[in-house]
Structures are given as C-alpha cells and as structure tokens.
PDB file of N, CA and C in Angstrom:
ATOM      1  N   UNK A   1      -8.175  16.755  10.663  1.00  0.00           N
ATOM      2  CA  UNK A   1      -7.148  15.920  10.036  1.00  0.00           C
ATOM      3  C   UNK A   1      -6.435  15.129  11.127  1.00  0.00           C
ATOM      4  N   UNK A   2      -5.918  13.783  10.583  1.00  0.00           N
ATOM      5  CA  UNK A   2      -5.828  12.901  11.872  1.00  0.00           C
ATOM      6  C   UNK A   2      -3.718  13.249  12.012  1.00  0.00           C
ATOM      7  N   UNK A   3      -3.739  13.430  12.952  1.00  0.00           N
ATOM      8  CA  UNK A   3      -2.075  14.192  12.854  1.00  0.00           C
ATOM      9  C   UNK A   3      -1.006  12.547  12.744  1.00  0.00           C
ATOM     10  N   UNK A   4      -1.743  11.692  12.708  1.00  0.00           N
ATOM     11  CA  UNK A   4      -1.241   9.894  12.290  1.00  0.00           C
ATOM     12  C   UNK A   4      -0.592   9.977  10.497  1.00  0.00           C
ATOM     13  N   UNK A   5      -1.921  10.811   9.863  1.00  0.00           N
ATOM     14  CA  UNK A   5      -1.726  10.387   8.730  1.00  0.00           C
ATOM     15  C   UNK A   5      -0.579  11.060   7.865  1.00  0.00           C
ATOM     16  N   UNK A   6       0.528  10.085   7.227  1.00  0.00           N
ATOM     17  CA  UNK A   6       1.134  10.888   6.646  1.00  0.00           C
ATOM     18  C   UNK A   6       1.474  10.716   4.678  1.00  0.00           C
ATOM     19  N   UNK A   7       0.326  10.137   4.440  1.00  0.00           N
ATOM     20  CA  UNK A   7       0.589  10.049   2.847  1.00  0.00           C
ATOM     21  C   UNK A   7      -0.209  11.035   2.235  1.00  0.00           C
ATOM     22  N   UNK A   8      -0.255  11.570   1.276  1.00  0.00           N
ATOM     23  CA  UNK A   8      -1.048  12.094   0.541  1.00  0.00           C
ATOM     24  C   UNK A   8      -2.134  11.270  -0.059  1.00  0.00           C
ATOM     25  N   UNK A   9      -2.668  12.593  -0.735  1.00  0.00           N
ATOM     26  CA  UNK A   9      -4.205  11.344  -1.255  1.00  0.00           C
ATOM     27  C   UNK A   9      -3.619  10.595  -2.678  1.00  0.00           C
ATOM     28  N   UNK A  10      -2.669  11.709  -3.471  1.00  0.00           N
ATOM     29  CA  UNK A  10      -1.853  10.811  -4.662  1.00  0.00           C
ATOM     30  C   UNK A  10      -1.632   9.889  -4.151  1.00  0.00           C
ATOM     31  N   UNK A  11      -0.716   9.464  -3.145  1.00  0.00           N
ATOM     32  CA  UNK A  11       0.076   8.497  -2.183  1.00  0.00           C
ATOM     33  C   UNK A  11      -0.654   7.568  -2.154  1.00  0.00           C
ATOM     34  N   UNK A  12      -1.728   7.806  -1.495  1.00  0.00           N
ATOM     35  CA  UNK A  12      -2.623   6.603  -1.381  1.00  0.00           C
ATOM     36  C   UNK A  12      -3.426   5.901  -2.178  1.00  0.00           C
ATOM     37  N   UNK A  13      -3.725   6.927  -3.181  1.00  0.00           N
ATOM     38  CA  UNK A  13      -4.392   6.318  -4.601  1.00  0.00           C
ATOM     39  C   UNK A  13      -3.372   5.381  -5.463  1.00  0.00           C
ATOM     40  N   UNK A  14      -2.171   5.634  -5.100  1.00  0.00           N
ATOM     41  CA  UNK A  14      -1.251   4.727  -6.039  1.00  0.00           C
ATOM     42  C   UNK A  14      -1.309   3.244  -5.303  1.00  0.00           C
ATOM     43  N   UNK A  15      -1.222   3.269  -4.227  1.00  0.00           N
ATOM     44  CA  UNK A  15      -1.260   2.449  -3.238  1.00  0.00           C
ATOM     45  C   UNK A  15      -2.179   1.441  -3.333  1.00  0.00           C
ATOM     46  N   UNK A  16      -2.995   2.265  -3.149  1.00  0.00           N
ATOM     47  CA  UNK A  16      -4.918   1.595  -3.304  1.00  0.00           C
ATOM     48  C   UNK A  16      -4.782   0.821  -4.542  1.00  0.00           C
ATOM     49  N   UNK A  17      -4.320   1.453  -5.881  1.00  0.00           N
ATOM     50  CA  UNK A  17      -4.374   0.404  -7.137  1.00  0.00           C
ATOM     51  C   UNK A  17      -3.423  -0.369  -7.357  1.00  0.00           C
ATOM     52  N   UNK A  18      -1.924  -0.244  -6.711  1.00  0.00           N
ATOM     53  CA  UNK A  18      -0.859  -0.963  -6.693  1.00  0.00           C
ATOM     54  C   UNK A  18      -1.470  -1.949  -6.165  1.00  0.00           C
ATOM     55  N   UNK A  19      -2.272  -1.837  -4.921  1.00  0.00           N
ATOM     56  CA  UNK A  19      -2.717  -3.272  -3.934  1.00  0.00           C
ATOM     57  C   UNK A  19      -3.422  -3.932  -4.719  1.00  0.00           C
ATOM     58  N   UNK A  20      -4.608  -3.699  -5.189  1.00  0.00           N
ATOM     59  CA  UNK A  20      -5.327  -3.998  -5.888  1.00  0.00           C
ATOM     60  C   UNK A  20      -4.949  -5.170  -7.087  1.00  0.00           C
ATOM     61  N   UNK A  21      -4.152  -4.631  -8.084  1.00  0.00           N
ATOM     62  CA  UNK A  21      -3.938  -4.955  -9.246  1.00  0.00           C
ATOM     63  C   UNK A  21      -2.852  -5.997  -8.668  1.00  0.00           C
ATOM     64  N   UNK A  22      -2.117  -5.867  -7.590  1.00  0.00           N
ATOM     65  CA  UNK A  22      -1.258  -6.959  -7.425  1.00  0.00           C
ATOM     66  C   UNK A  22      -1.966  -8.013  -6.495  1.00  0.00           C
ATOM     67  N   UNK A  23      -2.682  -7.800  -5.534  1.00  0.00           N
ATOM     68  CA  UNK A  23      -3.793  -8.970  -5.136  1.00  0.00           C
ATOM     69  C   UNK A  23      -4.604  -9.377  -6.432  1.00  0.00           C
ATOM     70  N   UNK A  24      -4.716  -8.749  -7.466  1.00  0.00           N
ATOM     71  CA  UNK A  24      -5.767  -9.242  -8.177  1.00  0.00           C
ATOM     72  C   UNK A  24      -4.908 -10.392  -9.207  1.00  0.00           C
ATOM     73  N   UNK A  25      -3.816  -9.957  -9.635  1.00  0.00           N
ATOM     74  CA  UNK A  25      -2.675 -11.109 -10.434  1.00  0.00           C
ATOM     75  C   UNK A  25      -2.879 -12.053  -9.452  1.00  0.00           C
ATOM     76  N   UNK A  26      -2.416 -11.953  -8.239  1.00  0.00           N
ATOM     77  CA  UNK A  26      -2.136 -13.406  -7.477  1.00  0.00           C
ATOM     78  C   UNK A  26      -3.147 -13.984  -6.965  1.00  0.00           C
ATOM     79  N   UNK A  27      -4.059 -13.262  -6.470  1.00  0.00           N
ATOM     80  CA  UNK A  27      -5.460 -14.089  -5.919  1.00  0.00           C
ATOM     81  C   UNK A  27      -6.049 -14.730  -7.464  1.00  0.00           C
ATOM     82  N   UNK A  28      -5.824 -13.902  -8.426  1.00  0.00           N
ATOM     83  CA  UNK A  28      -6.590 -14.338  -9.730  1.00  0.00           C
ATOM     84  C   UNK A  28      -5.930 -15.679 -10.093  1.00  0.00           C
ATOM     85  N   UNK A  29      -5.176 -16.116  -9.575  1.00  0.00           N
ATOM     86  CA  UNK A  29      -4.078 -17.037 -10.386  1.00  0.00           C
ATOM     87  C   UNK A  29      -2.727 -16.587 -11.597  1.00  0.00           C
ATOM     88  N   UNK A  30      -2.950 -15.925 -12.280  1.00  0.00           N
ATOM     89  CA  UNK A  30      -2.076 -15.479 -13.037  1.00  0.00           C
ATOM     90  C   UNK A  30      -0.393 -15.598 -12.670  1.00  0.00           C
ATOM     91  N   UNK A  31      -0.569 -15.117 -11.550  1.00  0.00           N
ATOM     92  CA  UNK A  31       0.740 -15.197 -10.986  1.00  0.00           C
ATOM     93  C   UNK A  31       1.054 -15.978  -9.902  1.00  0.00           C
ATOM     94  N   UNK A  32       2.007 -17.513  -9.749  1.00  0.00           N
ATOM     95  CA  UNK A  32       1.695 -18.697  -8.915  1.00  0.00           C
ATOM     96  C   UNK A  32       2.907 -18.457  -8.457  1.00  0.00           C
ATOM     97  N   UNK A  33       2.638 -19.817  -7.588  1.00  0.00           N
ATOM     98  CA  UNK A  33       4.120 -20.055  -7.050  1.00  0.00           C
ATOM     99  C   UNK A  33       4.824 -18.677  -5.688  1.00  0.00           C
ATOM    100  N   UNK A  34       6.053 -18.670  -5.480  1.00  0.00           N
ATOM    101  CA  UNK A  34       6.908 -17.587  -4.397  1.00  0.00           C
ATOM    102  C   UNK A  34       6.328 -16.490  -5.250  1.00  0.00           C
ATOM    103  N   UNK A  35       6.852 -16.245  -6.430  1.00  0.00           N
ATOM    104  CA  UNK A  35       5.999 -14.546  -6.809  1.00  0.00           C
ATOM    105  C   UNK A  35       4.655 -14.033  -6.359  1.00  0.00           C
ATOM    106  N   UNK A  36       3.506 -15.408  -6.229  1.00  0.00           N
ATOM    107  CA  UNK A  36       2.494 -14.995  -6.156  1.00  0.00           C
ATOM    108  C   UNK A  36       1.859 -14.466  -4.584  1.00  0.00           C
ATOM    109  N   UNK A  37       2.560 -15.783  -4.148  1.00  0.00           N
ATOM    110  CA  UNK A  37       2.733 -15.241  -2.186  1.00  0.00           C
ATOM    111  C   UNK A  37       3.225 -13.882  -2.138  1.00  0.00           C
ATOM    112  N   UNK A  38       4.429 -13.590  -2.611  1.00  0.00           N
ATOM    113  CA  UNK A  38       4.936 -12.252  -2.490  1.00  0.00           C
ATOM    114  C   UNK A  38       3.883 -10.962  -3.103  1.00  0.00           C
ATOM    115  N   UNK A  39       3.784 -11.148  -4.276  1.00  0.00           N
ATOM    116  CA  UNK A  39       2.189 -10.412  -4.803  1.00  0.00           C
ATOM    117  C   UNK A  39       1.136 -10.297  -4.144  1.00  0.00           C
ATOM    118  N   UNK A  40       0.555 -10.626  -3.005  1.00  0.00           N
ATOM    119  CA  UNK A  40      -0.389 -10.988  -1.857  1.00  0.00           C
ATOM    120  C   UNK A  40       0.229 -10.392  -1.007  1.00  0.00           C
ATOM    121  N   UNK A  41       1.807 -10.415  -0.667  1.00  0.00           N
ATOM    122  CA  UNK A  41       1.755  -9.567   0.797  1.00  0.00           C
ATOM    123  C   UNK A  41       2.083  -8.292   0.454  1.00  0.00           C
ATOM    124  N   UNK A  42       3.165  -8.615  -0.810  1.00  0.00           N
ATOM    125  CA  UNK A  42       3.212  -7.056  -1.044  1.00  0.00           C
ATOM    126  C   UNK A  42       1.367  -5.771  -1.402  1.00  0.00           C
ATOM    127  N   UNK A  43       0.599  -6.800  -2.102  1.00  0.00           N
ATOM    128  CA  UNK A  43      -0.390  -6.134  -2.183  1.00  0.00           C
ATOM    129  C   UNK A  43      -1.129  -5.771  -0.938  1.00  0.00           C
ATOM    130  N   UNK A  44      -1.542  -6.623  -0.187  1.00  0.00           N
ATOM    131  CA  UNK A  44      -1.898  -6.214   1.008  1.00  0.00           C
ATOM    132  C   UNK A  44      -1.437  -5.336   2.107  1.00  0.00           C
ATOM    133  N   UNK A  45      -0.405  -5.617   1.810  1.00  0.00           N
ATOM    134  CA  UNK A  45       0.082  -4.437   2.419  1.00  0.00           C
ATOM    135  C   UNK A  45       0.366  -2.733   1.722  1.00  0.00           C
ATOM    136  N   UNK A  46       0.525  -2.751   0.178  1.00  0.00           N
ATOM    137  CA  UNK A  46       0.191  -1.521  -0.184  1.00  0.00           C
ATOM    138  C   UNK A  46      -1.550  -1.258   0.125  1.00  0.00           C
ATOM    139  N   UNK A  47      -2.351  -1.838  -0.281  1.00  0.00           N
ATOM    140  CA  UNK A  47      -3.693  -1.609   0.211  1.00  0.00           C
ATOM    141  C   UNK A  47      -4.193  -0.930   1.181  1.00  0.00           C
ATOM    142  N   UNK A  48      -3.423  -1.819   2.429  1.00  0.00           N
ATOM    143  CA  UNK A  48      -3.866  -1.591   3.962  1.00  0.00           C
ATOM    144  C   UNK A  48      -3.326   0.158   4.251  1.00  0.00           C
ATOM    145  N   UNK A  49      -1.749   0.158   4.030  1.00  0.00           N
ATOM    146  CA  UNK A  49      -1.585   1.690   4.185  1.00  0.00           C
ATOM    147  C   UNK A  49      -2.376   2.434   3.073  1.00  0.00           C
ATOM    148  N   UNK A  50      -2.661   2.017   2.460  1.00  0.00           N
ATOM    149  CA  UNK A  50      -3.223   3.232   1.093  1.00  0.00           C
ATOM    150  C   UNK A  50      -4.685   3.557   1.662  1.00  0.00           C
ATOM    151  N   UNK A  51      -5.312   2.648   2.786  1.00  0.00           N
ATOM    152  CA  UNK A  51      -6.424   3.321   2.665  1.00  0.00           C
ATOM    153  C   UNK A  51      -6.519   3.527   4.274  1.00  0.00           C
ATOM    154  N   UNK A  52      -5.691   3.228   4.816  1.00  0.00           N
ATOM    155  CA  UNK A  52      -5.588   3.705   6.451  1.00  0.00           C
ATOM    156  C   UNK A  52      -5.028   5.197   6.170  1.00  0.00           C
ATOM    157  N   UNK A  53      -3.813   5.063   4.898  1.00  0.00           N
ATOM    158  CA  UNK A  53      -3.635   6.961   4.786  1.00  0.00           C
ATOM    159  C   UNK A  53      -1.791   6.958   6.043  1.00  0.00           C
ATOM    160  N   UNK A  54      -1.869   5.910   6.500  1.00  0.00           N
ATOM    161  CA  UNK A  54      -0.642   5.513   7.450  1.00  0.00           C
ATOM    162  C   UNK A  54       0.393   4.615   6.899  1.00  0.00           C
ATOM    163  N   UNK A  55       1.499   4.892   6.916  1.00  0.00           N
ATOM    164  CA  UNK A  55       2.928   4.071   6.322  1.00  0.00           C
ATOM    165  C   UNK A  55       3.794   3.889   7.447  1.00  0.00           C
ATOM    166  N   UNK A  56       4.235   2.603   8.110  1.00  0.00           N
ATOM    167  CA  UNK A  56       5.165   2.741   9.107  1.00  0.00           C
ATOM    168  C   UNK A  56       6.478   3.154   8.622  1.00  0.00           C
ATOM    169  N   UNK A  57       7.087   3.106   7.245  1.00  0.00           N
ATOM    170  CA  UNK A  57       8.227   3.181   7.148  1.00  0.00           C
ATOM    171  C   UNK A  57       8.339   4.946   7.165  1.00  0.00           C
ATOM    172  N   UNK A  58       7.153   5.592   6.629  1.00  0.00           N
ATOM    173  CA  UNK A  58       7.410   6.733   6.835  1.00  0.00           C
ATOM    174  C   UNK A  58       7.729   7.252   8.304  1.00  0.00           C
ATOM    175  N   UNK A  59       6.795   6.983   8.795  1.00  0.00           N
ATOM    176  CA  UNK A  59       7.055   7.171  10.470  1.00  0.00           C
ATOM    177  C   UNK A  59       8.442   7.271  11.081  1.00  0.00           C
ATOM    178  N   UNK A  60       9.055   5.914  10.481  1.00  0.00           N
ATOM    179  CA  UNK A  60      10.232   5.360  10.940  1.00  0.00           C
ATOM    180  C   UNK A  60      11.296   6.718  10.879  1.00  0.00           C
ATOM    181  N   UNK A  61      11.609   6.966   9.382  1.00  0.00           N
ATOM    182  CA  UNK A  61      11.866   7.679   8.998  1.00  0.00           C
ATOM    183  C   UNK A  61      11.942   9.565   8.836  1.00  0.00           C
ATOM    184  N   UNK A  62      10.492   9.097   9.834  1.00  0.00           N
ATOM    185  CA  UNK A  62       9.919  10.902   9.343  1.00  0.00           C
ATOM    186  C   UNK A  62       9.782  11.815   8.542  1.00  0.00           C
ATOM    187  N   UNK A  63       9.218  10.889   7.577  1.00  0.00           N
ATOM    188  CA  UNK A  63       8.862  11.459   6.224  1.00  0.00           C
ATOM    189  C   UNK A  63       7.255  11.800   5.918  1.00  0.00           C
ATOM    190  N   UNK A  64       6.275  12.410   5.292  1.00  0.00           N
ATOM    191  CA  UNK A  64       5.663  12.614   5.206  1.00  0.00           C
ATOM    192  C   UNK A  64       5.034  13.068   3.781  1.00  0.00           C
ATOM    193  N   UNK A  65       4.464  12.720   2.793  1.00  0.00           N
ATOM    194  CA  UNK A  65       3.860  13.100   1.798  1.00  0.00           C
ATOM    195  C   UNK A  65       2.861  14.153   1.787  1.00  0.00           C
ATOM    196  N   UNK A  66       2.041  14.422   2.568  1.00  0.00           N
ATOM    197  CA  UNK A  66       1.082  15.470   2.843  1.00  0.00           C
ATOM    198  C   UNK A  66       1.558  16.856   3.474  1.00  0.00           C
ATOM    199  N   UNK A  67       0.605  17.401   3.119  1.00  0.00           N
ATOM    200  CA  UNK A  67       1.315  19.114   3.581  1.00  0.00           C
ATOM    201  C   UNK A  67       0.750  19.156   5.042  1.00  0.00           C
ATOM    202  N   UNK A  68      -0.286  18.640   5.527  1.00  0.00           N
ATOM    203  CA  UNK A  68      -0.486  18.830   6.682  1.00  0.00           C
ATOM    204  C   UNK A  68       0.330  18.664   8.130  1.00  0.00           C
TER     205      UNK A  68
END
C-alpha cells in the first residue's frame, strides 16, 4: 500500500463518477458558458485525485479516508 494514498476506494469511486459525469455535461455541451469551464476543472480535477487515490487538500489538512 502506497503510504501517499489517502482516500478510500468509496472516496475514489465517487470521485471517479463525479469527474466523469461532470466532464461529460461540459465537454458534451450541455452545460456552456463560466459553468461549463468550471464543470471541466472541477471534473478534472475530481477525476485526477479519484484515480491517483491522492487529495492535496487532505494532506493539507491531515485527513485521511482509508484505514491504512
């Protein structure tokens, strides 16, 4: 286990489809304009930690979702 990672796999599965479904509104078009930019970074960036398994704010913080 990588002693970096601190989300759980729930954690990251929410993550993973939060990113997803919100890159997919804004890349899809659905959602234009400042919302949709924001929908893109916010998605990408839930994505990126959801499947790296790493959150800087947790870090920041020292919080941790996983039991490990």
């Amino acid at each position: 286990m990588n002693k970096w990672i601190n989300e759980s796999n729930i954690d990251r599965g929410i993550r993973v489809v939060l990113g997803v479904v919100l890159l997919a509104l804004s890349l899809g078009g659905m959602v234009t304009g400042g919302l949709g930019v924001l929908f893109t970074v916010l998605g990408a960036i839930a994505l990126l930690t959801g499947v790296l398994g790493i959150c800087p704010l947790y870090m920041l913080f020292k919080f941790r979702t996983n039991k490990a």
